[in-house]
Protein backbone atom coordinates (compact mmCIF):
# COMPACT_ATOMS: atom_id res chain seq x y z
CA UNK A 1 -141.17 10.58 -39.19
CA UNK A 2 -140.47 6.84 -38.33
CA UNK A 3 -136.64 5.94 -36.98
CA UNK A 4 -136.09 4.46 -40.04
CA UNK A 5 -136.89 7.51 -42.34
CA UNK A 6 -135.39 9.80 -40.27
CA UNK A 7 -131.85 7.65 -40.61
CA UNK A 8 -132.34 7.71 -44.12
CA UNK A 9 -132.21 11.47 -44.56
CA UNK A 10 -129.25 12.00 -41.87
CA UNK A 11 -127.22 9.67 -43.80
CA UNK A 12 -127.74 12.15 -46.73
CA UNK A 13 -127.03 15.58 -44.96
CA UNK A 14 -124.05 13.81 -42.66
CA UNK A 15 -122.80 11.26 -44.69
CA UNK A 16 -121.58 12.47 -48.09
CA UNK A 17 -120.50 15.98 -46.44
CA UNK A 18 -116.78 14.84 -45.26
CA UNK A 19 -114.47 12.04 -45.02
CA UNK A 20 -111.33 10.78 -43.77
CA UNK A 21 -112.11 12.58 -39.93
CA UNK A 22 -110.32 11.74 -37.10
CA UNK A 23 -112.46 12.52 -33.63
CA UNK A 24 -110.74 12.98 -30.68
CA UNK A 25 -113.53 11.94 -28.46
CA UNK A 26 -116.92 10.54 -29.56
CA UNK A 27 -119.89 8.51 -27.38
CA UNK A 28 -119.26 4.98 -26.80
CA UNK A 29 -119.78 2.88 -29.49
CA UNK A 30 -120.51 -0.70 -27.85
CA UNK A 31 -123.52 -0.76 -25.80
CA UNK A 32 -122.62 -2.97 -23.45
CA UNK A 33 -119.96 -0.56 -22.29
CA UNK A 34 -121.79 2.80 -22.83
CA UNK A 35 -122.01 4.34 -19.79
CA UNK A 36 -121.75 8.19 -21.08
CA UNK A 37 -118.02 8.32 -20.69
CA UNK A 38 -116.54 10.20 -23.77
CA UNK A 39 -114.55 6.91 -26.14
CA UNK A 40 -111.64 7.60 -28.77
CA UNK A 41 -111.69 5.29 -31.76
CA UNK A 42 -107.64 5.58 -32.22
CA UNK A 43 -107.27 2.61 -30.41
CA UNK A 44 -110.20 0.51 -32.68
CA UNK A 45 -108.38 1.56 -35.49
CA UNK A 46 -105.09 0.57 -34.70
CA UNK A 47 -106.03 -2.53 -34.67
CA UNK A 48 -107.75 -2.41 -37.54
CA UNK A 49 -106.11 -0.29 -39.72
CA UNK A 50 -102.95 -3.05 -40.47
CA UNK A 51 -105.69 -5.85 -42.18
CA UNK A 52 -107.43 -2.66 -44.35
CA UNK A 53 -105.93 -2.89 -47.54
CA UNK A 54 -106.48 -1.51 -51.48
CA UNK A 55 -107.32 -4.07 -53.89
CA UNK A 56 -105.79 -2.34 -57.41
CA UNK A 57 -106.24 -2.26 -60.87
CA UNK A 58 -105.07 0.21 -63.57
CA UNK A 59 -108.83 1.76 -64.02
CA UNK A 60 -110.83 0.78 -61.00
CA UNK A 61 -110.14 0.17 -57.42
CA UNK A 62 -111.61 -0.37 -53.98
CA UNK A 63 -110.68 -1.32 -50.43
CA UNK A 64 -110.42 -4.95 -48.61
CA UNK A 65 -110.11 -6.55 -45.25
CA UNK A 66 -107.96 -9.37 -44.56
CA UNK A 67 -110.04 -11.20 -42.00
CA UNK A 68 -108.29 -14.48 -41.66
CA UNK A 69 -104.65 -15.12 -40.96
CA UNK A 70 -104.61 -17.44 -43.96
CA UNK A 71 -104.94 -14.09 -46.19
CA UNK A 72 -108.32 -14.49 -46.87
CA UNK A 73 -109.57 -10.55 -48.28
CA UNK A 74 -113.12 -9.63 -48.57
CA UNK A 75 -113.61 -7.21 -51.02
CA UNK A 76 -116.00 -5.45 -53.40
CA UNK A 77 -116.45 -7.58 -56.39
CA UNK A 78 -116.24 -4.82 -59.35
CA UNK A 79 -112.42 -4.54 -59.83
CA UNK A 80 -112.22 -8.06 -59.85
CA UNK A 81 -115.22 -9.40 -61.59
CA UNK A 82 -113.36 -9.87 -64.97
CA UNK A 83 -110.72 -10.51 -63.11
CA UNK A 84 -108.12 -13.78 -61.88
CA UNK A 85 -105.89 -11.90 -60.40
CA UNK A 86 -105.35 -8.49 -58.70
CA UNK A 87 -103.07 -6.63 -56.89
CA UNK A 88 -102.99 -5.28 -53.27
CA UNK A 89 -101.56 -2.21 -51.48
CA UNK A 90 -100.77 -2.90 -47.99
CA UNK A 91 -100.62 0.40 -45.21
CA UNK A 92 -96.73 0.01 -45.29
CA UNK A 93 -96.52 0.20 -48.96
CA UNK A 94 -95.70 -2.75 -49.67
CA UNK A 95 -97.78 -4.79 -52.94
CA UNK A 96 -98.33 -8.33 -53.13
CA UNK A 97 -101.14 -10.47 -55.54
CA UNK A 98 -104.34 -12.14 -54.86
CA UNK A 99 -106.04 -15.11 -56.63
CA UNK A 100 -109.59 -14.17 -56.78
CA UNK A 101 -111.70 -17.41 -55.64
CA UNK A 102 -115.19 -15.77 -55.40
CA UNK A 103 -116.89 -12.64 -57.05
CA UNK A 104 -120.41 -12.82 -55.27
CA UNK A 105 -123.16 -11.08 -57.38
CA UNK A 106 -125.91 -11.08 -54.51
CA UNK A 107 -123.62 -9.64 -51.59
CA UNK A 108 -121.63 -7.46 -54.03
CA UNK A 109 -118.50 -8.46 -51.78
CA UNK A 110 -115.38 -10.93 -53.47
CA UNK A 111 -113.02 -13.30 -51.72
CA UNK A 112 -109.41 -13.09 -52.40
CA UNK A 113 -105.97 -15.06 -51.69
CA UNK A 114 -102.79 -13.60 -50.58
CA UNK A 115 -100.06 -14.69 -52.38
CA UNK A 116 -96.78 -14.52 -50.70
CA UNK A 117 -93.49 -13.48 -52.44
CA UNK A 118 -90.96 -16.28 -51.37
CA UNK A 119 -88.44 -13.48 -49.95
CA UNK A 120 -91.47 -12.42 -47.75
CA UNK A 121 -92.36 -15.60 -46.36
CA UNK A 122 -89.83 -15.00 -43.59
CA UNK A 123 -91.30 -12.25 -42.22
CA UNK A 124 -94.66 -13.65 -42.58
CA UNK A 125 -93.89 -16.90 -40.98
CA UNK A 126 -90.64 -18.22 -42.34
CA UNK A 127 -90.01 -20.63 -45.35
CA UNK A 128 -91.39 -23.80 -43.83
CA UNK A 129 -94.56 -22.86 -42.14
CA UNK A 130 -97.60 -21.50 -43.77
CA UNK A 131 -97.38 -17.08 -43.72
CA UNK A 132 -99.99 -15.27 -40.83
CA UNK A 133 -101.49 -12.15 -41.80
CA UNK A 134 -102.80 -9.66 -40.19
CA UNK A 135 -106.66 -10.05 -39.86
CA UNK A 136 -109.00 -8.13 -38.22
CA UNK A 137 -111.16 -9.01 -35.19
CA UNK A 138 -114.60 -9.68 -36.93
CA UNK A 139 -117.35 -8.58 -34.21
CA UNK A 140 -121.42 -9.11 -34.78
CA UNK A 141 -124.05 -6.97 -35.75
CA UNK A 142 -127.10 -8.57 -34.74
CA UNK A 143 -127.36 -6.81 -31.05
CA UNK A 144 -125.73 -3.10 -32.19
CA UNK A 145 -128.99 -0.57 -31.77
CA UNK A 146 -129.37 2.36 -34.12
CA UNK A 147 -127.48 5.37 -32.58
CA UNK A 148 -124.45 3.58 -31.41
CA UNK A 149 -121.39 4.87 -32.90
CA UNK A 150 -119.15 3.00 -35.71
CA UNK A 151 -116.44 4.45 -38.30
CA UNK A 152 -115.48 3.38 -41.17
CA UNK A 153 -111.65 2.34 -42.38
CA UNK A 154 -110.98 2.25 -46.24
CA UNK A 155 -108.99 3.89 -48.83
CA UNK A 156 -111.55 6.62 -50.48
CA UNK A 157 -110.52 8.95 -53.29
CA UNK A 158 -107.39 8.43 -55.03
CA UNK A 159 -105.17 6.13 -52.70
CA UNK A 160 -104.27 3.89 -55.37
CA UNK A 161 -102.79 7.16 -57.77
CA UNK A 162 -101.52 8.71 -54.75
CA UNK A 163 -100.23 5.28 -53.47
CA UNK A 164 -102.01 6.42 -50.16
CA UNK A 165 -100.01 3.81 -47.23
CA UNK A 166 -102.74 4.69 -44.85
CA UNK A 167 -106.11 3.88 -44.44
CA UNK A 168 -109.13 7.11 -43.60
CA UNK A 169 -111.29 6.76 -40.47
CA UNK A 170 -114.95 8.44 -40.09
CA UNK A 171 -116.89 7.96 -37.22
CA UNK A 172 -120.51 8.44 -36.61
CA UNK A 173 -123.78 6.94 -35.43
CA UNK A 174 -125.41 3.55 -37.01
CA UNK A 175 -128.43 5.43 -38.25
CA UNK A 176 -130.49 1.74 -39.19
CA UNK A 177 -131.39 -1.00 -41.31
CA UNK A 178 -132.75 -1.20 -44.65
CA UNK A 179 -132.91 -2.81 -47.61
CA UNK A 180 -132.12 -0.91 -50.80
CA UNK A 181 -134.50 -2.47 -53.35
CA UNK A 182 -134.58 -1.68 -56.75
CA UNK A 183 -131.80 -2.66 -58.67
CA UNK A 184 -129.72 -4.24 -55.73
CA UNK A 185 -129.20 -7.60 -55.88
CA UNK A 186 -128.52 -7.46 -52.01
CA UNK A 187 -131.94 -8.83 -50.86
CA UNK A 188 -131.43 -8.73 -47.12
CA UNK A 189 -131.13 -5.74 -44.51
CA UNK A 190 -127.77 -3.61 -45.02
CA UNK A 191 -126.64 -1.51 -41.90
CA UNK A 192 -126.75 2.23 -42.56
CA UNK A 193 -124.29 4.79 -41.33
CA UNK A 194 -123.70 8.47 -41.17
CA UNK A 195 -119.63 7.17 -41.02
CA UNK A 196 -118.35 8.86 -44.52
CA UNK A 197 -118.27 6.80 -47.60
CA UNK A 198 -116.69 7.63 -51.09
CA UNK A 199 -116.07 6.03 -54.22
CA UNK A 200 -113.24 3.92 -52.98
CA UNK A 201 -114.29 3.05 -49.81
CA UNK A 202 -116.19 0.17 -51.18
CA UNK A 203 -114.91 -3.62 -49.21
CA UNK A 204 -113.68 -1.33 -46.35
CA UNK A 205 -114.40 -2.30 -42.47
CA UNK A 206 -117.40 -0.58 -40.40
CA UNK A 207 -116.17 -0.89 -36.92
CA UNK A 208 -117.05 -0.52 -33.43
CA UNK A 209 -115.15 1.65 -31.10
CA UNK A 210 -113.50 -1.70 -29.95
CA UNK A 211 -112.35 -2.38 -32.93
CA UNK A 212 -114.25 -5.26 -34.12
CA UNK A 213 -115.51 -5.39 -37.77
CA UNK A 214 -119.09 -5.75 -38.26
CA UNK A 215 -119.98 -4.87 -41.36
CA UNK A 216 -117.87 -4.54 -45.02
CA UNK A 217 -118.67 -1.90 -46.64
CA UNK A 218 -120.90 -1.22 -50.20
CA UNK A 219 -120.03 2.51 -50.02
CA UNK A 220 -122.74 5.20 -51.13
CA UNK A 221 -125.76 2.99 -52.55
CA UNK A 222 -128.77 4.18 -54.35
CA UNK A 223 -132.05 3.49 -52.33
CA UNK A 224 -135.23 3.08 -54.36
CA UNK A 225 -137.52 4.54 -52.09
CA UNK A 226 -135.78 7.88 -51.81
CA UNK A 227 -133.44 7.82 -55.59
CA UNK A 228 -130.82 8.98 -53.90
CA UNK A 229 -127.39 7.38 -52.06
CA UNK A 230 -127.09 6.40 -48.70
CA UNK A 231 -123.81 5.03 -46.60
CA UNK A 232 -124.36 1.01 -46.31
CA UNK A 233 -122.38 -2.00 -45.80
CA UNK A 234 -123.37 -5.85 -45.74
CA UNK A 235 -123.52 -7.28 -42.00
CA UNK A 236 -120.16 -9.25 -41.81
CA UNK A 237 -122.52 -12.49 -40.57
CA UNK A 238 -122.51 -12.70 -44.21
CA UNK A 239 -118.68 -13.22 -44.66
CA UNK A 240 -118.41 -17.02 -43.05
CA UNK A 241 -120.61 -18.09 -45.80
CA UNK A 242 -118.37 -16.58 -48.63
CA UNK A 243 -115.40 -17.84 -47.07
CA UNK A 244 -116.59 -21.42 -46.92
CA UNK A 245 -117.42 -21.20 -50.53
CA UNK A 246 -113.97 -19.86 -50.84
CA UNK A 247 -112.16 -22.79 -49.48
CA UNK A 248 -114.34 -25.39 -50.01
CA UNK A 249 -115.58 -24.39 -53.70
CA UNK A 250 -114.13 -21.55 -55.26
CA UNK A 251 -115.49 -19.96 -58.36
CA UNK A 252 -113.87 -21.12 -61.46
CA UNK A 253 -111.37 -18.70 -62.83
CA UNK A 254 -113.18 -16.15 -65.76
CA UNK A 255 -111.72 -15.66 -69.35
CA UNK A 256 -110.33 -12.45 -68.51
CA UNK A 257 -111.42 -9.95 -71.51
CA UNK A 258 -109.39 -9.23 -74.96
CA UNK A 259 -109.79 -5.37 -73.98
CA UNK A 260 -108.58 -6.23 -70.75
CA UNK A 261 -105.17 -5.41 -72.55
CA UNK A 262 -106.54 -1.46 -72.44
CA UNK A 263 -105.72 -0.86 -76.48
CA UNK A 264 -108.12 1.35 -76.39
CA UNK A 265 -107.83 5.01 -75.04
CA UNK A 266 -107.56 6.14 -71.72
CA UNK A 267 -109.33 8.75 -70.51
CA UNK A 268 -108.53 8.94 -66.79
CA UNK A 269 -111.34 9.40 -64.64
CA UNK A 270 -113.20 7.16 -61.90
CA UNK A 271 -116.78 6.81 -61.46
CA UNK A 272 -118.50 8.18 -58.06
CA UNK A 273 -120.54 5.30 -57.24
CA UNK A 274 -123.00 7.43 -54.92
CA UNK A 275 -124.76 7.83 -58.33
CA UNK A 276 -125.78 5.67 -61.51
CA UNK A 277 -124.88 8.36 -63.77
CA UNK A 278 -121.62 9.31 -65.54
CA UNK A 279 -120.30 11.38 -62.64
CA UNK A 280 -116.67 11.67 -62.46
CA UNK A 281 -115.87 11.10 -58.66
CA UNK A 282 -111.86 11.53 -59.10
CA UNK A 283 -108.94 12.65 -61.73
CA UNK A 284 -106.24 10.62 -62.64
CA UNK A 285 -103.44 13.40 -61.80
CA UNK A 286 -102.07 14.63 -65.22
CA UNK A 287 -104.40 12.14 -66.72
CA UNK A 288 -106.00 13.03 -70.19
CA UNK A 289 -109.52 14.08 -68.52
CA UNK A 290 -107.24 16.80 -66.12
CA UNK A 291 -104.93 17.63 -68.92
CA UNK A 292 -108.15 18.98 -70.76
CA UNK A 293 -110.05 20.90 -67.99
CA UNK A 294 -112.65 18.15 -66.76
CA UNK A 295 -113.41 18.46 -62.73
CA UNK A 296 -115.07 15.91 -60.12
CA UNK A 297 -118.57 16.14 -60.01
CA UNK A 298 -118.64 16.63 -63.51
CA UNK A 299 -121.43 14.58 -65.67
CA UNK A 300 -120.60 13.35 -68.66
CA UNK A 301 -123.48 13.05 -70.86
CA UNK A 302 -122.12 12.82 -74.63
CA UNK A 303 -119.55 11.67 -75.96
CA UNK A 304 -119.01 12.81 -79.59
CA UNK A 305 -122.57 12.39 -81.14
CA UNK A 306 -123.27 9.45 -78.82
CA UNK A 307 -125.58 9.97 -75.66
CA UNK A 308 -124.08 8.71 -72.18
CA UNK A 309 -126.32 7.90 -69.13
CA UNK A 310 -124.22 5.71 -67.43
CA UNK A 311 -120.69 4.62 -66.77
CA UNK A 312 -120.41 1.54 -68.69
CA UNK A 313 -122.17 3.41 -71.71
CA UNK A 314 -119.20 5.59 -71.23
CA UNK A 315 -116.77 2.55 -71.27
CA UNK A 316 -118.42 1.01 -74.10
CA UNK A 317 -117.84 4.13 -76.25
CA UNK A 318 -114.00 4.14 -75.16
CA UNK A 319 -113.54 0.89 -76.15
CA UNK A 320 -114.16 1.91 -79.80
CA UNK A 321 -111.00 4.54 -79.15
CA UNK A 322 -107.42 4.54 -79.62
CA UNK A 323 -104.86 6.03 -77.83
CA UNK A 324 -104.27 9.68 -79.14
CA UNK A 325 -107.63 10.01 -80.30
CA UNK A 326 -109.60 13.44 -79.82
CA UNK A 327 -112.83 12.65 -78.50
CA UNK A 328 -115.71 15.82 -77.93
CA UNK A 329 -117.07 15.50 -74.00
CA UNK A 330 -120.34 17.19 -73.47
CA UNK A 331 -120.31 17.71 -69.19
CA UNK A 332 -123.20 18.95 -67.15
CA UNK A 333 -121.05 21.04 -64.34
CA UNK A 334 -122.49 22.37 -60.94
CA UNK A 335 -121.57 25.73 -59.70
CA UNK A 336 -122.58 28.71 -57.73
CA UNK A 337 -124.69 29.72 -60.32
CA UNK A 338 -126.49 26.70 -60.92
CA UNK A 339 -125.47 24.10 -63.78
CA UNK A 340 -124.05 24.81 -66.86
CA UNK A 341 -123.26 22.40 -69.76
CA UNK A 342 -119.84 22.79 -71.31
CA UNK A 343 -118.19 20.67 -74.35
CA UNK A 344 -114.33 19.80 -73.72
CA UNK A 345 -112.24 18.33 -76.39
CA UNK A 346 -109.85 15.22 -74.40
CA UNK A 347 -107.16 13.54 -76.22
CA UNK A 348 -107.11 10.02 -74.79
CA UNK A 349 -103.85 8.53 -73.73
CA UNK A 350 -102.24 5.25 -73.26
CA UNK A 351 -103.52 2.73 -70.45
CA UNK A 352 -101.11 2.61 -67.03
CA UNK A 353 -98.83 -0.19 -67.51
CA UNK A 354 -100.19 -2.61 -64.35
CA UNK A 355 -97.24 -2.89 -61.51
């Protein structure tokens, strides 16, 4: 089995089976330094860990790293792709909002703006001088070998319900380069990594145990060769490019959507990205889809008499709801003895008022 292969099929058995790990001692993770001594990565994500942020919305949501003082965030583009504006959770709690300047479709990734509250200007660098944010040290990918240890630092399953004020670390190997194929519209080599992903984690940092970023992350993505999801993120010598572009020529704001106003019910689930198929990879808590009996790793795959294979076919059926309506679910449910298929009745609710 070639190096490449066998990294392929370890990011499978290692990478989807845990997140949000903190090792006490793991290999070193920078080659120039790895001498066999036993490394910690608390220290790499200290320092990365303040400039790891959530970008929000009231239906989807991923992570984001500040990575200039400026308050430049690189993010994943789907919250934000009918979107001018969004919102961002900070690790203290603390919410401020972003102008969106660039939703990328090849990369995946988006740029955002900070935009400072006048009352925290102060603290971020008074009233007359322009605020400094937090931003990560951005490292290189080109010379890390496959094998080296990296972790990952984002927001995975249900920080933004929970309101989460702390970003998960996983640490593994880098276990290669590939690129996806198939529908990706990421053409060039993405690092892969046995570092736990989730649905969530997407526009989080891959670090090095030094605590430099070196890659942002797309979360689980499907590979062609092998139909099934590995743990990748876009080398960060990508992000210079986008942030040019972001401060040079900026995309022109998008005519956010009529249903962008949610009218329509709300059923309260989030898609697991590991998988092109209506999987539900979290509950809102005490949202309609809980209320009603629905569990994660559920597969939704009709709705009344109308057949759902994907997500947005799911979406597109909603969007033909109103709040209060009863709506039949057929689910395809894993257990212990095998899968079952099961038919729940959900009454939608009312949209989250945005904060």
């Amino acid at each position: 089995m070639s190096v490449l292969r066998g990294a392929i099929v370890a990011v499978v058995v290692v990478g989807v089976s845990s997140w949000g790990t903190r090792p006490t001692a793991v290999a070193a993770g920078d080659d120039s330094k790895a001498s066999g001594q036993a490394a910690t990565f608390q220290a790499a994500f200290e320092k990365v860990a303040p400039a790891v942020v959530r970008i929000m919305d009231s239906s989807r949501y991923c992570s984001g790293v500040i990575v200039s003082d400026d308050g430049l965030v690189v993010a994943h583009r789907g919250p934000v792709e009918k979107k001018n504006e969004a919102s961002v959770l900070f690790p203290d709690g603390k919410k401020h909002k972003a102008k969106v300047l660039v939703r990328d479709p090849e990369t995946q990734l988006a740029v955002l703006q900070l935009q400072p509250e006048e009352k925290d200007r102060t603290a971020l660098g008074g009233p007359s001088s322009k605020p400094s944010w937090p931003a990560a040290p951005l490292g290189s990918s080109a010379s890390l070998r496959v094998g080296v240890w990296v972790a990952t630092v984002a927001y995975p399953y249900g920080a933004d319900v929970k309101n989460r004020s702390e970003a998960t670390l996983s640490a593994d190997i880098l276990a290669g380069r590939t690129r996806l194929g198939g529908k990706s519209t990421y053409k060039d080599e993405v690092l892969l990594t046995d570092a736990a992903m989730n649905a969530g984690s997407e526009g989080g940092a891959l670090i090095t145990a030094d605590g430099r970023v070196v890659g942002i992350l797309l979360g689980p993505e499907r590979h062609e060769a092998i139909k099934i999801a590995v743990n990748a993120a876009v080398p960060v010598e990508a992000v210079p490019a986008l942030l040019k572009r972001a401060r040079e020529n900026p995309d022109p704001p998008v005519a956010e959507e009529a249903a962008a106003r949610r009218t329509y019910g709300f059923l309260g689930v989030v898609w697991s990205q590991a998988d092109p198929k209506a999987i539900i990879g979290e509950l809102v808590p005490e949202g309609p889809a809980e209320k009603a009996g629905l569990q994660v790793g559920d597969a939704i795959v009709k709705a009344d008499d109308k057949t759902i294979q994907t997500f947005e076919e799911l979406i597109e059926f909603l969007k033909d709801t109103r709040p209060g309506q009863k709506v039949r679910l057929t689910i395809q449910r894993q257990g212990a003895e095998g899968e079952t298929k099961k038919e729940i009745e959900v009454t939608l609710g009312e949209y989250p008022k945005e904060e």
